[in-house]
C-alpha atoms as a PDB file:
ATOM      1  CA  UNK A   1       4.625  12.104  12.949  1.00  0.00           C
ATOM      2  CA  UNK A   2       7.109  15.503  13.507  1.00  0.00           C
ATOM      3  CA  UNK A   3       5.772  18.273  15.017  1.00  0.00           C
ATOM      4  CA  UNK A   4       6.817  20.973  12.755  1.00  0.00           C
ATOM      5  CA  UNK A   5       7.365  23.676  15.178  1.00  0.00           C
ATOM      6  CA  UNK A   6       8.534  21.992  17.818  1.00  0.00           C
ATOM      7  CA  UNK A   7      10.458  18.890  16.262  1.00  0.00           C
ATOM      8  CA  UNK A   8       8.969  16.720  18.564  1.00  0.00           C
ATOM      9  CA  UNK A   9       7.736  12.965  17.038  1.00  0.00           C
ATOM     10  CA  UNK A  10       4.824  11.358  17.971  1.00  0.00           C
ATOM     11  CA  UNK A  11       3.352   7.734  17.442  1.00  0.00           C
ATOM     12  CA  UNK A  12       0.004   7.086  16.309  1.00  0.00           C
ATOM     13  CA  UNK A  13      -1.597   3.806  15.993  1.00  0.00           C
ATOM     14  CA  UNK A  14      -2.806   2.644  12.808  1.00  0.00           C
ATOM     15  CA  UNK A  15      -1.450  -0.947  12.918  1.00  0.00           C
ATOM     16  CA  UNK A  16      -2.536  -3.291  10.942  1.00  0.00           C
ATOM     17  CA  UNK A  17      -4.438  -6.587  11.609  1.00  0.00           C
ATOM     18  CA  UNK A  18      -4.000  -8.057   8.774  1.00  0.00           C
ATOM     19  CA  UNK A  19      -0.317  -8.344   8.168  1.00  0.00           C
ATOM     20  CA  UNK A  20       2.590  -7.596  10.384  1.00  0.00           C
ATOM     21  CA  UNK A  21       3.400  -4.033  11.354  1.00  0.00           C
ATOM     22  CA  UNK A  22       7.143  -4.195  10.959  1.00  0.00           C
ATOM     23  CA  UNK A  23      10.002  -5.329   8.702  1.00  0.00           C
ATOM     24  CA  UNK A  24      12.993  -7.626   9.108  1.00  0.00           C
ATOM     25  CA  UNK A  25      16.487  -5.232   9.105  1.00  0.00           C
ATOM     26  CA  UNK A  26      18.056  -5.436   5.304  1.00  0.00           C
ATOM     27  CA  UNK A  27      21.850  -4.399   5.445  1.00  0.00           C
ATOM     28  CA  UNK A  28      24.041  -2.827   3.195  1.00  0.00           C
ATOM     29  CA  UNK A  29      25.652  -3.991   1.289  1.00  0.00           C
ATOM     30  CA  UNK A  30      23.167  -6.723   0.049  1.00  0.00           C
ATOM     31  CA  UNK A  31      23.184  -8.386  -3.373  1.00  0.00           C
ATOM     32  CA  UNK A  32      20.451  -7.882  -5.699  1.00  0.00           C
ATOM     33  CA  UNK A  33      18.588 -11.302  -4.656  1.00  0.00           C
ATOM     34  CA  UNK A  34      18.951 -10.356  -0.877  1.00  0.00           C
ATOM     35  CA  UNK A  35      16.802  -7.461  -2.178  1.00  0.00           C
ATOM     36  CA  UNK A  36      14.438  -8.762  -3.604  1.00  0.00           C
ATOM     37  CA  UNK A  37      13.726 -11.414  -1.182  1.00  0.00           C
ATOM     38  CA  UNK A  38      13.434  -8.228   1.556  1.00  0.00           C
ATOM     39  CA  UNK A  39      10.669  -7.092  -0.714  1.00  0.00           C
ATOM     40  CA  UNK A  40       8.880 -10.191  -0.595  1.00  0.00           C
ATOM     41  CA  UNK A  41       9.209 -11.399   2.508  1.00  0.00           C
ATOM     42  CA  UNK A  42       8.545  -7.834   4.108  1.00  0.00           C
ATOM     43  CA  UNK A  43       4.890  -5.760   4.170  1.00  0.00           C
ATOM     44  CA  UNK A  44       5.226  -2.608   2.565  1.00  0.00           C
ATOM     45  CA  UNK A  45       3.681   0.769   3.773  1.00  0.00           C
ATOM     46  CA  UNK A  46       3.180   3.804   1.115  1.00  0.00           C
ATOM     47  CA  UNK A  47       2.571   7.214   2.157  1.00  0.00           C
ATOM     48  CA  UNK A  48      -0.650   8.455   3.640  1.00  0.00           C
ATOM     49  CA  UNK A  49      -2.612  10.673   1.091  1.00  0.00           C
ATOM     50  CA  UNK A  50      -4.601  13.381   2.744  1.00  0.00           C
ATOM     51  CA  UNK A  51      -8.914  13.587   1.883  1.00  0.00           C
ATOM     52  CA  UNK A  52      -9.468  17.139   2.218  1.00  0.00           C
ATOM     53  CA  UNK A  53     -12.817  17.292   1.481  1.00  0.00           C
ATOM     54  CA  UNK A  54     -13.615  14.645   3.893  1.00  0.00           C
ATOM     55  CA  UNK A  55     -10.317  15.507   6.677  1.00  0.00           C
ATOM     56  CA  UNK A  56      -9.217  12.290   6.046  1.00  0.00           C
ATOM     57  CA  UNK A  57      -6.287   9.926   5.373  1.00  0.00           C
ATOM     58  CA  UNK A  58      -5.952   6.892   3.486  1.00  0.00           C
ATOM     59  CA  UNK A  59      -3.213   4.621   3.571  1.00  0.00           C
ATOM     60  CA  UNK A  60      -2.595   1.652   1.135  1.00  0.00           C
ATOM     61  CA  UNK A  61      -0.111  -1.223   2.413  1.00  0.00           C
ATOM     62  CA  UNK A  62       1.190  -4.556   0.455  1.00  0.00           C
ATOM     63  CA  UNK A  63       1.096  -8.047   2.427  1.00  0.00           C
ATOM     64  CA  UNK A  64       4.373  -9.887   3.142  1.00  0.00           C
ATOM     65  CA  UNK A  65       4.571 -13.192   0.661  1.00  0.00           C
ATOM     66  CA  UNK A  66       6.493 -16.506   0.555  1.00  0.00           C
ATOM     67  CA  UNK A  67       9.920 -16.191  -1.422  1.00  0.00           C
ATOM     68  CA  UNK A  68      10.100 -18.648  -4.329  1.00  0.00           C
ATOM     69  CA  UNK A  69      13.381 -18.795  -6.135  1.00  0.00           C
ATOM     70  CA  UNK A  70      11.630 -20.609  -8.875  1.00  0.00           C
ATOM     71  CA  UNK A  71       8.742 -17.462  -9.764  1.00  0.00           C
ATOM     72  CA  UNK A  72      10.065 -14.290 -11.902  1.00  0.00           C
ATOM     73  CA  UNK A  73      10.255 -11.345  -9.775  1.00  0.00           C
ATOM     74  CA  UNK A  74       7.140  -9.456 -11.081  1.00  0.00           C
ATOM     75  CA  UNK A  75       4.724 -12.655 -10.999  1.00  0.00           C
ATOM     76  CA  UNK A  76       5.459 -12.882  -7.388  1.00  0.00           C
ATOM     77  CA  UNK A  77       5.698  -8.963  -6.498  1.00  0.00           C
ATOM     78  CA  UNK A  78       1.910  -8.628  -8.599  1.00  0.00           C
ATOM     79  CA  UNK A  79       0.918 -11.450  -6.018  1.00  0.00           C
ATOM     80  CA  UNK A  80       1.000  -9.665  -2.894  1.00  0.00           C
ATOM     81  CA  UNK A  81      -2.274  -8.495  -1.334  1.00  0.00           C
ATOM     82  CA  UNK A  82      -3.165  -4.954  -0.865  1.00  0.00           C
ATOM     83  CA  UNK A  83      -4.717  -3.651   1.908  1.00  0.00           C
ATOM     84  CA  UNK A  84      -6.827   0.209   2.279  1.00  0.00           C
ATOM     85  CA  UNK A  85      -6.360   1.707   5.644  1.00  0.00           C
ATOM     86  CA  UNK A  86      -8.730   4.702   6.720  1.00  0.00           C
ATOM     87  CA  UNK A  87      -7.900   7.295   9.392  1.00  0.00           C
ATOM     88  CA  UNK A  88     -10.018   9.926  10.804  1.00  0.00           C
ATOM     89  CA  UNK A  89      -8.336  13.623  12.196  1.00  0.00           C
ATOM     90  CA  UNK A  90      -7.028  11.666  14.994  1.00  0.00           C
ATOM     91  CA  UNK A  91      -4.977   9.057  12.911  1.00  0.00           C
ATOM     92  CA  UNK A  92      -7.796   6.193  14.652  1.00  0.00           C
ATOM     93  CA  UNK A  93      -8.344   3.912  12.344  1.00  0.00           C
ATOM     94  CA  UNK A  94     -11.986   3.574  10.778  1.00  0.00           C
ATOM     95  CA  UNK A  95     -12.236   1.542   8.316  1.00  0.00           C
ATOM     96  CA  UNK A  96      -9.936  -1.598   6.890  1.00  0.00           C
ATOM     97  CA  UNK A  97     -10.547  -3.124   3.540  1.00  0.00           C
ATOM     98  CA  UNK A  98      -8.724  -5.712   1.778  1.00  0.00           C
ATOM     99  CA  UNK A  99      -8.847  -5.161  -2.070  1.00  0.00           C
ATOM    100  CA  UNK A 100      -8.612  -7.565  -4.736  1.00  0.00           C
ATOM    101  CA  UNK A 101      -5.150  -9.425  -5.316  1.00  0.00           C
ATOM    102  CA  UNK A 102      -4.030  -9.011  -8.757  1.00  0.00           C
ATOM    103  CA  UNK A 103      -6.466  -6.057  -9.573  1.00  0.00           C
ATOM    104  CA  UNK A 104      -4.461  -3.232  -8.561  1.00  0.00           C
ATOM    105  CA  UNK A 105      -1.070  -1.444  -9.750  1.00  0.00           C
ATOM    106  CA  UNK A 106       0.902  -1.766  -6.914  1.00  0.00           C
ATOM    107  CA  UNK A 107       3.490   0.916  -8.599  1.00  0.00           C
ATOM    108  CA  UNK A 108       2.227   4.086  -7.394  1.00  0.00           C
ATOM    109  CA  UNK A 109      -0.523   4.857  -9.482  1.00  0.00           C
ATOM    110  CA  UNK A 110      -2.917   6.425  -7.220  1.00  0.00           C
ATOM    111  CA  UNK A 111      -3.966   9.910  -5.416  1.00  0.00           C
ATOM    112  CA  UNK A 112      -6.941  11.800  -4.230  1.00  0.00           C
ATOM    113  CA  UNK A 113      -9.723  13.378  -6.258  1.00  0.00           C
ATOM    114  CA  UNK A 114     -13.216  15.340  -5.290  1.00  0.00           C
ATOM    115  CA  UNK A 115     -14.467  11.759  -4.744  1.00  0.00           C
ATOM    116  CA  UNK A 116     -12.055  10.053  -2.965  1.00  0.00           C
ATOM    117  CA  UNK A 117      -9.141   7.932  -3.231  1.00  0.00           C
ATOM    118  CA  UNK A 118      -8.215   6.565  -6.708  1.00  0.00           C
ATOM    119  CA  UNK A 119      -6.042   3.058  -7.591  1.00  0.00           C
ATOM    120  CA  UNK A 120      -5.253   2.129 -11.157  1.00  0.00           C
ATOM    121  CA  UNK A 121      -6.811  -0.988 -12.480  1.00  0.00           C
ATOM    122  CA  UNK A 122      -3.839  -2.236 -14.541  1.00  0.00           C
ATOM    123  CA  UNK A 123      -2.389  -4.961 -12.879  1.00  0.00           C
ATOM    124  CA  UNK A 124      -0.606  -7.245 -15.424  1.00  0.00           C
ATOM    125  CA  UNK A 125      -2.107 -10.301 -13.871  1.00  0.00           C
ATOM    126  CA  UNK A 126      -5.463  -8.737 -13.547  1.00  0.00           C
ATOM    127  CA  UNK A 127      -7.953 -10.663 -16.396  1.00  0.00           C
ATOM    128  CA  UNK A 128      -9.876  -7.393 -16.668  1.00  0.00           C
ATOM    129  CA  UNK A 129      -7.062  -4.883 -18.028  1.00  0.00           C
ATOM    130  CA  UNK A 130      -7.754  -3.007 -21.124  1.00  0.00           C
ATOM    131  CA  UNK A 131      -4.214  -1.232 -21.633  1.00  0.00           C
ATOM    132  CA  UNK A 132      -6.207   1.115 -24.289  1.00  0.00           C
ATOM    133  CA  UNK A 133      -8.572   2.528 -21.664  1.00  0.00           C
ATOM    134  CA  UNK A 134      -7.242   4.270 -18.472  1.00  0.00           C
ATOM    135  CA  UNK A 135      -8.764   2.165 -15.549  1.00  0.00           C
ATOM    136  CA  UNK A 136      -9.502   2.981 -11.613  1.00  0.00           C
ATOM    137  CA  UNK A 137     -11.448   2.377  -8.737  1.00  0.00           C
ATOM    138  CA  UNK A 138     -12.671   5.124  -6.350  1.00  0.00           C
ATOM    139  CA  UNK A 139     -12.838   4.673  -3.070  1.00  0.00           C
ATOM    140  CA  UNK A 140     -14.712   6.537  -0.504  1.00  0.00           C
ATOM    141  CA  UNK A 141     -15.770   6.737   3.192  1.00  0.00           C
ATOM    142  CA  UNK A 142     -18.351   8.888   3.464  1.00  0.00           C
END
């Protein structure tokens, strides 16, 4: 975190204990399937969204996976697990919650509302999509 005013960065915790908290170094220049093995074989962190309402911040993170040659690129991304992180004012962590692999849209469709956090329900893999209906979960800590 930056300090605005000052410039200064500060750590917080917020680590995860369910996957690993870092990622191997990818280099440039890399070839397309040095790529996409980093994405696989690396967790991914999005950005934290902000709870106003509530003065809190969520966090959503996808699990590192085994790289298979053999498996299309979007089977295997789709397979990852997804993970719901939950910080107070403080940035301490309070509460962890591993959602359901192959639910989810792991492209960015999600954001805050009055009731919480929404995530789309349109995985391609997931058995309950209905592309004709627009589908999400809320989540809340409350």
């Amino acid at each position: 975190m930056i300090d605005l005013e000052s410039g200064e960065n500060f750590a917080y915790g917020g680590k995860s204990r369910y996957t690993a908290n870092a990622v191997s170094k990818l280099s440039s220049p890399y070839s397309f399937e040095e790529g996409n093995r980093h994405i696989y074989e690396n967790v991914h962190f999005f950005e934290l969204l902000y709870d106003g309402i509530n003065d809190l911040y969520y966090r959503l993170h996808l699990s590192n996976i085994e790289f298979d040659a053999e498996t299309d690129f979007e089977s295997l991304y789709q397979s990852k697990t997804m993970y719901l992180m939950v910080f107070n004012r403080e940035f301490e962590i309070i509460n962890v919650t591993k959602l359901d692999t192959k639910r989810y849209n792991y492209r960015n469709f999600w954001g805050m509302l009055n009731s919480g956090l929404f995530i789309g329900r349109n995985n391609m893999f997931y058995t309950g999509v209905e592309y004709e209906k627009l589908q999400i979960d809320i989540f809340s800590v409350r």
